[in-house]
Structure formats: structure tokens, C-alpha cells
Protein backbone atom coordinates (compact mmCIF):
# COMPACT_ATOMS: atom_id res chain seq x y z
CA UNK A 1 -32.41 -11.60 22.13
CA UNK A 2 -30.51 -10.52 24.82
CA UNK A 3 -26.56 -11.03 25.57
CA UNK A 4 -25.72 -12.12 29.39
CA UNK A 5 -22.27 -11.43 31.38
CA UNK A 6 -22.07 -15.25 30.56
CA UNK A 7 -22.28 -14.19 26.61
CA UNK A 8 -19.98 -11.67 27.04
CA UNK A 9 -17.03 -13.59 29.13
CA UNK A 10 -17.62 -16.22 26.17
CA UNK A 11 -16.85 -13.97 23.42
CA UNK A 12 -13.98 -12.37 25.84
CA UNK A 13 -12.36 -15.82 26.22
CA UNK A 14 -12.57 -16.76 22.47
CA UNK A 15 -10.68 -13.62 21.36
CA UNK A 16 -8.57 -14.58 24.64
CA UNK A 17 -9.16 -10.69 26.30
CA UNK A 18 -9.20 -10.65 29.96
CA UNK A 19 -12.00 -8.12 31.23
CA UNK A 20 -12.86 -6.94 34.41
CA UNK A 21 -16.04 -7.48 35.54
CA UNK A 22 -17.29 -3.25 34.82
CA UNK A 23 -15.57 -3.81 31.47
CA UNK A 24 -18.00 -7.15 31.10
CA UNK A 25 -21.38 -5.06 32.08
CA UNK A 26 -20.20 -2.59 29.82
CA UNK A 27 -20.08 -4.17 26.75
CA UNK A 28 -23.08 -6.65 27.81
CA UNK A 29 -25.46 -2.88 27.58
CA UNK A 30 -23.37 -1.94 24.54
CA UNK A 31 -24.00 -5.15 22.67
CA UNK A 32 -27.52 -5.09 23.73
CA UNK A 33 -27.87 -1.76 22.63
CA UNK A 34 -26.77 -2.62 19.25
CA UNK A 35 -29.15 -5.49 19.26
CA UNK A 36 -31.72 -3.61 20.11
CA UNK A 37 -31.06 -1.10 17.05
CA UNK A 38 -30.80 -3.86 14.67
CA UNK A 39 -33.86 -4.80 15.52
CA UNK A 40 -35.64 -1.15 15.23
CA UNK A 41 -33.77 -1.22 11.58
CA UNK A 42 -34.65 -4.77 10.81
CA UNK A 43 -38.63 -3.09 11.23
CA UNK A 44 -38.11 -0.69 8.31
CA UNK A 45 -40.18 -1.49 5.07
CA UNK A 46 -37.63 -1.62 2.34
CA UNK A 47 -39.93 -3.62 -0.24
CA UNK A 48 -40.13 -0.68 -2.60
CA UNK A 49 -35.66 0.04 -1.96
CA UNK A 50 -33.96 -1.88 -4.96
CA UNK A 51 -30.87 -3.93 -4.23
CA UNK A 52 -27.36 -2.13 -4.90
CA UNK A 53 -24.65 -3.59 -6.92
CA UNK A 54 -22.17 -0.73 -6.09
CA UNK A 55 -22.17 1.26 -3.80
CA UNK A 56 -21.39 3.77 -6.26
CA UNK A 57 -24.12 5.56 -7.90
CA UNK A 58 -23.93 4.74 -11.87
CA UNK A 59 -23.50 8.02 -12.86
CA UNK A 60 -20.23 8.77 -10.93
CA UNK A 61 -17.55 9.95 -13.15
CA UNK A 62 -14.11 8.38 -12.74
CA UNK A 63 -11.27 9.42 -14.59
CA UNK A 64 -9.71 7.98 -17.85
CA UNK A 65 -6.64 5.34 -17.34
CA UNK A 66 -3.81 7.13 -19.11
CA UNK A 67 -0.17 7.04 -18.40
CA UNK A 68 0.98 9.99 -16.90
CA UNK A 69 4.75 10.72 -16.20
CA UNK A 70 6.37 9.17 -13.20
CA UNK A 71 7.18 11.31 -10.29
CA UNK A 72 10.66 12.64 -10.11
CA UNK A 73 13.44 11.22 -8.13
CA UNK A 74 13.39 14.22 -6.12
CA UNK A 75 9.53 15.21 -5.74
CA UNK A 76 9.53 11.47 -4.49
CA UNK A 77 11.55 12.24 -1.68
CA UNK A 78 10.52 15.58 -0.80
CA UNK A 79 7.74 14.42 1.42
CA UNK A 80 9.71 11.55 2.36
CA UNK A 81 10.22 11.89 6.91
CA UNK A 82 13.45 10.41 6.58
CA UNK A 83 15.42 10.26 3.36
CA UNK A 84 19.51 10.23 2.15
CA UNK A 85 20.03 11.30 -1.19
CA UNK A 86 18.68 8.64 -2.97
CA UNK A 87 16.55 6.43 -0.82
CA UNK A 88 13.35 6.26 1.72
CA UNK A 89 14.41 5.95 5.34
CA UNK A 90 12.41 3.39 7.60
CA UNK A 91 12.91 2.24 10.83
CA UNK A 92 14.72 -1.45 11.20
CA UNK A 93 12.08 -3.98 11.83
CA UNK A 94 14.22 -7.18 12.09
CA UNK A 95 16.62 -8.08 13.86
């Protein structure tokens, strides 16, 4: 399979992006590219590779659920980038 400038301008319009027409051949070779390496992986024998249901190995060791004590009012705020004494500082978002 291989994608065309046609494919690409397609795909362009759909996520409604405006490319230029270097930006088009450039992403038509870097989607072929990828293509082309699925391909090479899709030729690897993995009859003998058993499925994973985590991507976790079973013997990681995770740490027990206990309550530990809450931070304190002021190690909150310490690496807080903008704080008054009792609050977190953010930029207004609405207007």
C-alpha cells in the first residue's frame, strides 16, 4: 500500500489542516515510510511470543495501600509558583 498527495490532502482536509504542497510530499514519504515498517514488523514470526495481559511483568513489586499523613499546609505550598498565605495561585482563565 502506498499513500498518494491525494491521500494525504484527504486526511489534511478531514482534520481541517491547510498544508502546503512540500508539507503534503513530506508527510506522503513519512507515512509511507511508516507503512513500509509496519510491514517489515508485520514479517516477524511471533508464533512462539505469548500474548500480554499487562504490560507489567508479574513479578513487579508495587507498594502496599496504606494511609500515610497528609502533606502540610505549608510543604503544600512550598513548591507552589505562585502562592498567598493560604492558597495556590493560577492564572484567570474566564472571563
Amino acid at each position: 500500500m502506498s499513500v498518494t498527495k491525494d491521500d494525504v490532502a484527504y486526511i489534511a482536509n478531514l482534520a481541517r489542516l491547510t498544508l502546503a504542497d512540500d508539507e503534503i510530499e513530506r508527510y506522503r514519504n513519512d507515512m509511507n515510510r511508516i507503512l513500509a515498517y509496519m510491514d517489515q514488523l508485520n514479517q516477524v514470526d511471533t508464533s512462539a511470543v505469548e500474548p500480554l495481559t499487562h504490560v507489567y511483568a508479574p513479578e513487579t513489586v508495587w507498594r502496599r495501600d496504606e494511609a500515610q499523613p497528609p502533606l502540610s499546609h505549608e510543604d503544600a505550598l512550598k513548591n507552589a509558583p505562585d502562592a498567598d498565605s493560604d492558597y495556590f495561585r493560577v492564572p484567570k482563565v474566564i472571563e
